[in-house]
N, C-alpha and C. Protein backbone atom coordinates (compact mmCIF):
# COMPACT_ATOMS: atom_id res chain seq x y z
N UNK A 1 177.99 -8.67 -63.33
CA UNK A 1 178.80 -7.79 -62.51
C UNK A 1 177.91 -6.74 -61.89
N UNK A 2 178.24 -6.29 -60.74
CA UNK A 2 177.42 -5.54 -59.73
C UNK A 2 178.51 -4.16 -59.72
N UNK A 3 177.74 -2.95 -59.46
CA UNK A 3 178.05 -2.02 -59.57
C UNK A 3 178.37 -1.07 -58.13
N UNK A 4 179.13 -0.61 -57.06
CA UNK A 4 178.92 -0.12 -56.19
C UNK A 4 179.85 1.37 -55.95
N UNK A 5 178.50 2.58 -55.88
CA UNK A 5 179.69 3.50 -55.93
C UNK A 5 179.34 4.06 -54.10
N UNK A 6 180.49 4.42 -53.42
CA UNK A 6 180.52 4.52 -52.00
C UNK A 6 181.19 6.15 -51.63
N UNK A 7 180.36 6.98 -50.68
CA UNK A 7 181.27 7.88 -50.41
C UNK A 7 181.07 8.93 -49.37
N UNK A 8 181.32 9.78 -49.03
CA UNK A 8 180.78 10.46 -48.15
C UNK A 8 179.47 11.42 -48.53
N UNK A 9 178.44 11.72 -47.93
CA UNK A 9 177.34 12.68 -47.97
C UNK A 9 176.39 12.29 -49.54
N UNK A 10 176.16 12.81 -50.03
CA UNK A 10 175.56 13.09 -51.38
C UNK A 10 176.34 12.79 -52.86
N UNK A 11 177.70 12.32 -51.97
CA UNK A 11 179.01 12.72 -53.65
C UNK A 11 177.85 10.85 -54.40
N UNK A 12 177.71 9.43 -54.12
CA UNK A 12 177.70 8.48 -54.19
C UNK A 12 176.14 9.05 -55.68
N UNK A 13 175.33 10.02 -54.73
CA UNK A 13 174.24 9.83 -55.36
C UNK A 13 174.29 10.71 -57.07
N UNK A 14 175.39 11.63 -56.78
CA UNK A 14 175.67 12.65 -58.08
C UNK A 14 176.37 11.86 -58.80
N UNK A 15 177.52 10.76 -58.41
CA UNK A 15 178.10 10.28 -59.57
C UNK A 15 177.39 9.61 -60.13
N UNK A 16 176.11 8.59 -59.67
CA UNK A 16 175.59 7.49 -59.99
C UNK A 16 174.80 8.52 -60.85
N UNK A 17 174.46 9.84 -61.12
CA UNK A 17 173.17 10.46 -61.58
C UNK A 17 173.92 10.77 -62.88
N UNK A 18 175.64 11.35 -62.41
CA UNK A 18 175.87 11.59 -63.43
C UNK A 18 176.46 10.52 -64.47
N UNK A 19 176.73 9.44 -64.08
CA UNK A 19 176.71 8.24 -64.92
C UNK A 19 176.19 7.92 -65.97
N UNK A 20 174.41 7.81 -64.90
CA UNK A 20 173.57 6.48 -65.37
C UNK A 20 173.14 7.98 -66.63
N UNK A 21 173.17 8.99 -66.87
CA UNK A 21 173.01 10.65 -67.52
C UNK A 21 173.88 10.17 -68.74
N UNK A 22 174.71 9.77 -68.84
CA UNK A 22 175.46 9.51 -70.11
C UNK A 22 175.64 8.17 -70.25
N UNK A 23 175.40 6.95 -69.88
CA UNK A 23 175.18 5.79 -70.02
C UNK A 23 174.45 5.77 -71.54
N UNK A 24 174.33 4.87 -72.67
CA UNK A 24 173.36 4.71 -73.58
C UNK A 24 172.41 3.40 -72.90
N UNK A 25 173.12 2.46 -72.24
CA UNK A 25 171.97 1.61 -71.68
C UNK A 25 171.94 1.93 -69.83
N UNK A 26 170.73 1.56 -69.74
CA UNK A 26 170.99 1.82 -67.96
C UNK A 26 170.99 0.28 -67.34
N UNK A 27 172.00 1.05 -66.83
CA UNK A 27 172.93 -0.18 -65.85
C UNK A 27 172.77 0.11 -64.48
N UNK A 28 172.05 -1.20 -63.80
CA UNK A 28 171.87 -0.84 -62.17
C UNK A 28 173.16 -0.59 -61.80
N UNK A 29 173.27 0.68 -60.56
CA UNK A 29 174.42 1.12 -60.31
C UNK A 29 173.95 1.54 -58.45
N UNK A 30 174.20 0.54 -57.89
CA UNK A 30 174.35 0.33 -56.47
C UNK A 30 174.71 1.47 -55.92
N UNK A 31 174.54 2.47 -54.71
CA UNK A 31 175.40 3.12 -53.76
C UNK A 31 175.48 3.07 -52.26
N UNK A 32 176.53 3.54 -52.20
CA UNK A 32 176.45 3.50 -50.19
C UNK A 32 176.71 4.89 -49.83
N UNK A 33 175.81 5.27 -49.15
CA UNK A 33 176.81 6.86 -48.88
C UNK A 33 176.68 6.48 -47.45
N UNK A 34 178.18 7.57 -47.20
CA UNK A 34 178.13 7.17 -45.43
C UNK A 34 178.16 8.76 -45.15
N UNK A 35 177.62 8.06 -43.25
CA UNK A 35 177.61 9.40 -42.74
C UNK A 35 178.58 9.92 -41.87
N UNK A 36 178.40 11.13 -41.50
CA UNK A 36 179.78 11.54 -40.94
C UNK A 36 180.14 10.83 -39.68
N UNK A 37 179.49 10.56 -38.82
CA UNK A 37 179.52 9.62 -37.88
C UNK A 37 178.96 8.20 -37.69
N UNK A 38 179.72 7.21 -37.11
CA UNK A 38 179.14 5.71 -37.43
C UNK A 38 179.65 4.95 -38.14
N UNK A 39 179.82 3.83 -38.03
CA UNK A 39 180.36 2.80 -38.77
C UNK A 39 179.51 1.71 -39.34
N UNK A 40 178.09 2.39 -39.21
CA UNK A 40 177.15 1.82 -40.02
C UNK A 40 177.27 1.19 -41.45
N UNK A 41 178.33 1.67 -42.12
CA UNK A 41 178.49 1.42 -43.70
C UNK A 41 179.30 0.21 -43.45
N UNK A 42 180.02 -0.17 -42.66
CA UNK A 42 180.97 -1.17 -42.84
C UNK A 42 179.82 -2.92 -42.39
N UNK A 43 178.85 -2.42 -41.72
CA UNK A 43 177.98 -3.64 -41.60
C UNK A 43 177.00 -3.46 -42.83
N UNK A 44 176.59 -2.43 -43.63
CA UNK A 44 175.71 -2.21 -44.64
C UNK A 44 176.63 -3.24 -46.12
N UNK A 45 178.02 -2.44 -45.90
CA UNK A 45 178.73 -2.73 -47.10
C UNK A 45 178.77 -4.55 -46.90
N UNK A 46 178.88 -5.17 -45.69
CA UNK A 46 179.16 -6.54 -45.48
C UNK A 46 177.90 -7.05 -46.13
N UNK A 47 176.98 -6.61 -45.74
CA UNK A 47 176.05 -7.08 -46.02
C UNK A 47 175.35 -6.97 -47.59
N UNK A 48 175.48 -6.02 -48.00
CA UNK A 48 175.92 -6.23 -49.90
C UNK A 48 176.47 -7.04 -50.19
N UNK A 49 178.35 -7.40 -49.85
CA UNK A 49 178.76 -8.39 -50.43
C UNK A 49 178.29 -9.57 -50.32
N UNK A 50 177.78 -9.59 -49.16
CA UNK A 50 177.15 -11.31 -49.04
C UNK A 50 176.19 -11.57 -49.73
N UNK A 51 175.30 -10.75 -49.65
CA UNK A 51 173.93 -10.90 -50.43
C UNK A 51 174.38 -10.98 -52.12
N UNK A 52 175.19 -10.70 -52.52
CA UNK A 52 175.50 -10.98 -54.38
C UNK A 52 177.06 -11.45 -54.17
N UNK A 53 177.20 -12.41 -53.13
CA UNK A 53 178.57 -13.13 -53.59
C UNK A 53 178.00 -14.48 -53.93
N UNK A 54 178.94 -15.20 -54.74
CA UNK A 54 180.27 -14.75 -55.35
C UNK A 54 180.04 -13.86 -56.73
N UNK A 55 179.19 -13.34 -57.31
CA UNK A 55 179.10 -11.96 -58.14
C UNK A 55 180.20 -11.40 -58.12
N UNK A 56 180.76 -10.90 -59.43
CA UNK A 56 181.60 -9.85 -59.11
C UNK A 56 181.47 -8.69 -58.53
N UNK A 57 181.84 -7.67 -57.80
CA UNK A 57 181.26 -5.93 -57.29
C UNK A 57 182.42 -5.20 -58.03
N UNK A 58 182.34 -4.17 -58.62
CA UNK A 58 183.21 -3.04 -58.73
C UNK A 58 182.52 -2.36 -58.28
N UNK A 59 183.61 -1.84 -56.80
CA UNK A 59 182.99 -1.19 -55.75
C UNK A 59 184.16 0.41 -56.20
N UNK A 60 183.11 1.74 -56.69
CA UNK A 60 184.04 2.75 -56.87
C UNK A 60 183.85 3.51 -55.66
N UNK A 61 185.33 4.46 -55.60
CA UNK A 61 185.31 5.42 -54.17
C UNK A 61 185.71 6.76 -54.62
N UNK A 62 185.37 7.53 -54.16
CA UNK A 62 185.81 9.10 -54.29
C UNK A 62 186.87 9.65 -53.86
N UNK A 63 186.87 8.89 -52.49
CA UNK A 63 187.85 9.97 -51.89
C UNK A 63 189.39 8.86 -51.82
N UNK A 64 190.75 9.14 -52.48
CA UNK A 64 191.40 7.90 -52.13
C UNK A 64 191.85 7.30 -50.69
N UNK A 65 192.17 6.34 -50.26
CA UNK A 65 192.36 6.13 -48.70
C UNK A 65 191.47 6.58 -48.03
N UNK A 66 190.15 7.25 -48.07
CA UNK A 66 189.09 7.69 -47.13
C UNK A 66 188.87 6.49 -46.27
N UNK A 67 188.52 7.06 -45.48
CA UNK A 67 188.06 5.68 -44.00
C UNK A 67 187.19 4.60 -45.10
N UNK A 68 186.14 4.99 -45.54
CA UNK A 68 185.33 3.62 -46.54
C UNK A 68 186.84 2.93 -46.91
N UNK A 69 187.12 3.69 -48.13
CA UNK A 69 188.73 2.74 -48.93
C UNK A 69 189.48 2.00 -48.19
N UNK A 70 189.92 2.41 -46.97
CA UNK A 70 190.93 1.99 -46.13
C UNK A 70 190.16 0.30 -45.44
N UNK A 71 188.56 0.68 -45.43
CA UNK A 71 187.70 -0.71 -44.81
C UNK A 71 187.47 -1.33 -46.39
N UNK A 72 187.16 -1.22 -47.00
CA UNK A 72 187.00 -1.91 -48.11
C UNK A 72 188.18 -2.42 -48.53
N UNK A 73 189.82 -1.71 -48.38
CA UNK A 73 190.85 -2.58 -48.80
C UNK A 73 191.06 -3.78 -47.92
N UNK A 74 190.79 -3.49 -46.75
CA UNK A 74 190.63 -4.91 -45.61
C UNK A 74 189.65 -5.94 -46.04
N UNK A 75 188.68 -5.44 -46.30
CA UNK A 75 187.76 -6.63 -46.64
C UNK A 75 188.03 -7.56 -47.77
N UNK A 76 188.82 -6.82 -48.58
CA UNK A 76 188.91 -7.46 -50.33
C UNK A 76 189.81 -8.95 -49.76
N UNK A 77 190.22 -9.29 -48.84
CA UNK A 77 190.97 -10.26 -48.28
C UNK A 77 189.45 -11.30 -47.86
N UNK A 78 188.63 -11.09 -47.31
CA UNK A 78 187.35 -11.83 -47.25
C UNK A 78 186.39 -12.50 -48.45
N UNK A 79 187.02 -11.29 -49.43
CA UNK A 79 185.72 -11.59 -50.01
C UNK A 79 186.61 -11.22 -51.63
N UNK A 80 186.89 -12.25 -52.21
CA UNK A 80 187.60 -12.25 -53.55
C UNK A 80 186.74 -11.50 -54.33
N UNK A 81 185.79 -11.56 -54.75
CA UNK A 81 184.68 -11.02 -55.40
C UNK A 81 184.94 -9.64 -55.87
N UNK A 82 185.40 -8.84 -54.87
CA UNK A 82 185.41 -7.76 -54.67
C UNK A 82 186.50 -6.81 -55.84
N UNK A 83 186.30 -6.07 -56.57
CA UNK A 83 187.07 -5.24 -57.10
C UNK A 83 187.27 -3.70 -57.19
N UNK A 84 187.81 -3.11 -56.35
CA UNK A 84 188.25 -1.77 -55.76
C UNK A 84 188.82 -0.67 -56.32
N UNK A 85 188.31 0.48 -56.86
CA UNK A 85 188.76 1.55 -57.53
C UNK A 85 188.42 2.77 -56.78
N UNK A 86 189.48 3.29 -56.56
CA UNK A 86 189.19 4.51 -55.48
C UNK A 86 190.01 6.11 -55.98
N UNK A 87 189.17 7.04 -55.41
CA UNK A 87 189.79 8.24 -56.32
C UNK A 87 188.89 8.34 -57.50
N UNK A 88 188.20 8.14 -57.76
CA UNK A 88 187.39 7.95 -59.19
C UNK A 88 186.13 8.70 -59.31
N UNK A 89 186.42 9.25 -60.60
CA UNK A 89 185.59 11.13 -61.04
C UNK A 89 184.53 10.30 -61.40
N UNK A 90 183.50 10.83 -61.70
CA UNK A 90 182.34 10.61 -62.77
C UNK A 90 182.67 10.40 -63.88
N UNK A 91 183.76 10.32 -64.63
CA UNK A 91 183.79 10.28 -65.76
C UNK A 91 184.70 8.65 -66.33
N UNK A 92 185.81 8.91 -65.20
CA UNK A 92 186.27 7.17 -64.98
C UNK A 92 185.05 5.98 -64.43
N UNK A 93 184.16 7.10 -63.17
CA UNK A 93 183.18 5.39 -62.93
C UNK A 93 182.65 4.93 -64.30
N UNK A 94 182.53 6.41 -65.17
CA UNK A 94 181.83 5.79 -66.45
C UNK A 94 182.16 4.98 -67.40
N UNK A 95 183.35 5.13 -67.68
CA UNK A 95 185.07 4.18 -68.06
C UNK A 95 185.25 2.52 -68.19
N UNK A 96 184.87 2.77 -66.41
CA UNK A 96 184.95 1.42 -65.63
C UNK A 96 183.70 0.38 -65.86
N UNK A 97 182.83 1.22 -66.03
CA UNK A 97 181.42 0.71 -65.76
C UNK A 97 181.13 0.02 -67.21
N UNK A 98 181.11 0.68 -67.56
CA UNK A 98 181.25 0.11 -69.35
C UNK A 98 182.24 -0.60 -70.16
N UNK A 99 183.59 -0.77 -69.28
CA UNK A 99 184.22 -1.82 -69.61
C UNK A 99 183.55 -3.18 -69.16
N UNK A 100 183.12 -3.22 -67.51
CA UNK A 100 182.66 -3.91 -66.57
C UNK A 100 181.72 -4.44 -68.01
N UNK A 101 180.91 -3.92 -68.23
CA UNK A 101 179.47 -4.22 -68.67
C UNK A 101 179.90 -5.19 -70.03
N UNK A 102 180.80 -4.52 -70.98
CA UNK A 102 181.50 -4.56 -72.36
C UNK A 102 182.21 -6.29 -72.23
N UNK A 103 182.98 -6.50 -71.04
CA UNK A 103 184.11 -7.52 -70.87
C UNK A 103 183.68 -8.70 -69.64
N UNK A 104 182.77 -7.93 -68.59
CA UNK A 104 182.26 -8.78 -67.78
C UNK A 104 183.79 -8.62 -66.50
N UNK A 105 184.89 -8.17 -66.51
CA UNK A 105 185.90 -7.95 -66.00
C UNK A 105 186.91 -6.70 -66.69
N UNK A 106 187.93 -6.35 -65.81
CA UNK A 106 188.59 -5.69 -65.80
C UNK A 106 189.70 -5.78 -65.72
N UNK A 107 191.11 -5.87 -66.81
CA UNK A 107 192.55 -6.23 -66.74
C UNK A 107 192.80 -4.88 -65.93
N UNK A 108 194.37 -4.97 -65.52
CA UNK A 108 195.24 -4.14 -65.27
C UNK A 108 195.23 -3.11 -66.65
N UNK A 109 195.11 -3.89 -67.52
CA UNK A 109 195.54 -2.97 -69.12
C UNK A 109 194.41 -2.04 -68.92
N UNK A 110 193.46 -2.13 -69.22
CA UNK A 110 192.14 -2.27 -69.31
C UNK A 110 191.64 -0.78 -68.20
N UNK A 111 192.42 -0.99 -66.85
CA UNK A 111 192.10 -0.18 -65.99
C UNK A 111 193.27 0.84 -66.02
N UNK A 112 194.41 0.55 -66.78
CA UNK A 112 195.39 1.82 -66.44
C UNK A 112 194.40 2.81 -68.08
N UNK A 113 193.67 2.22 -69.00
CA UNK A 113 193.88 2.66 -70.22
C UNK A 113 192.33 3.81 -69.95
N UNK A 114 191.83 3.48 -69.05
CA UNK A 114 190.36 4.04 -68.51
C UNK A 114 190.52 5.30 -67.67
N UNK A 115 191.93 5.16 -66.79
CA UNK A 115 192.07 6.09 -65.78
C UNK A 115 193.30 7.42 -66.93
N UNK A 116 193.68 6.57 -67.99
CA UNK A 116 194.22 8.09 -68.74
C UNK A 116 193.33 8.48 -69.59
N UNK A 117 192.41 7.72 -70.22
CA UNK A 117 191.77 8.39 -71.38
C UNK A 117 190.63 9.32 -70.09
N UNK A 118 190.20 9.31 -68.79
CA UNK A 118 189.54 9.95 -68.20
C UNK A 118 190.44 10.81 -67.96
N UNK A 119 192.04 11.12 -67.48
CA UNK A 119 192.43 12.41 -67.19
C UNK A 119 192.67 12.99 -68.58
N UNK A 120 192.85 12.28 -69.58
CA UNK A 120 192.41 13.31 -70.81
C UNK A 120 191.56 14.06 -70.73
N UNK A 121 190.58 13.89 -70.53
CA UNK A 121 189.23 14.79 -70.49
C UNK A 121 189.10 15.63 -69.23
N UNK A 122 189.95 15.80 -68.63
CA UNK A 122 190.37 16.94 -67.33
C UNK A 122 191.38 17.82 -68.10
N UNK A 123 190.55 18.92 -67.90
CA UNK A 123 191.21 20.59 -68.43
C UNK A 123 191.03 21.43 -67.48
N UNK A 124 192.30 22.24 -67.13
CA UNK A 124 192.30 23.26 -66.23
C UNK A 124 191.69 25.13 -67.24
N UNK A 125 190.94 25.73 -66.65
CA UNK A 125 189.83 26.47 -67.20
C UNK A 125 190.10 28.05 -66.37
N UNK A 126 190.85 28.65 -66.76
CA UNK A 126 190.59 30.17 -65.74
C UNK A 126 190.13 31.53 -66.63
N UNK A 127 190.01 32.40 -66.09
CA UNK A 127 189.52 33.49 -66.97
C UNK A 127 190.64 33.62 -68.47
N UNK A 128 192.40 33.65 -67.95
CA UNK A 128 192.92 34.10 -68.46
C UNK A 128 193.48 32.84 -69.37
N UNK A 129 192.33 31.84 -69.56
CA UNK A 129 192.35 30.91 -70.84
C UNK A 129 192.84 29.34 -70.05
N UNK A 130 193.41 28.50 -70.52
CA UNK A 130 194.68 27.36 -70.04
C UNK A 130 195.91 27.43 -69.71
């Protein structure tokens, strides 16, 4: 299984840092960052999938529905291979990634049980306590 995290500016290169940072084994972990202008990523991203299909990809996204998400949900019709998680903190790619690695795939079970035990670990923090 192939690893791809995609997103706007710099976010692609901090999650992958902060990942592969708490990973116990290191796991190649692919990125695309796009830029603010251009549709350069959508011939970059084609060109990933082809080059490691039929491989599986868990391709993660940051932003949900962002222009990437919205082209990557079109493509997943091309290219079966493809498995799409979008909206996703540093702490779920880490979730995902290590199931990926653990199972070689990813159930529905599997992915709803990754995306709560990660908002577990989201706490709201202000001076005047929780």
């Amino acid at each position: 299984m192939r690893y791809l995290i995609a997103g706007h500016g710099n976010v692609p290169h901090g999650m992958r840092s902060a990942v592969q940072a708490a990973q116990r084994s290191k796991i190649t972990i692919d990125i695309l960052s796009i830029k603010p202008s251009g549709d350069e990523y959508k011939r970059e991203f084609d060109n990933y999938v082809k080059c490691f299909s039929p491989e599986k990809i868990l391709v993660l996204t940051d932003i949900l529905l962002g222009s990437e998400t919205q082209y990557f949900m079109y493509r997943i019709r091309q290219f079966p291979n493809i498995e799409l998680f979008t909206g996703v903190t540093a702490s779920l790619a880490l979730a995902l990634i290590e199931l990926g690695e653990k199972y070689g795939a990813i159930s529905a079970f599997q992915a709803e049980m990754a995306v709560e035990s990660a908002g577990v670990l989201m706490k709201r923090y202000t001076a005047e306590g929780r």
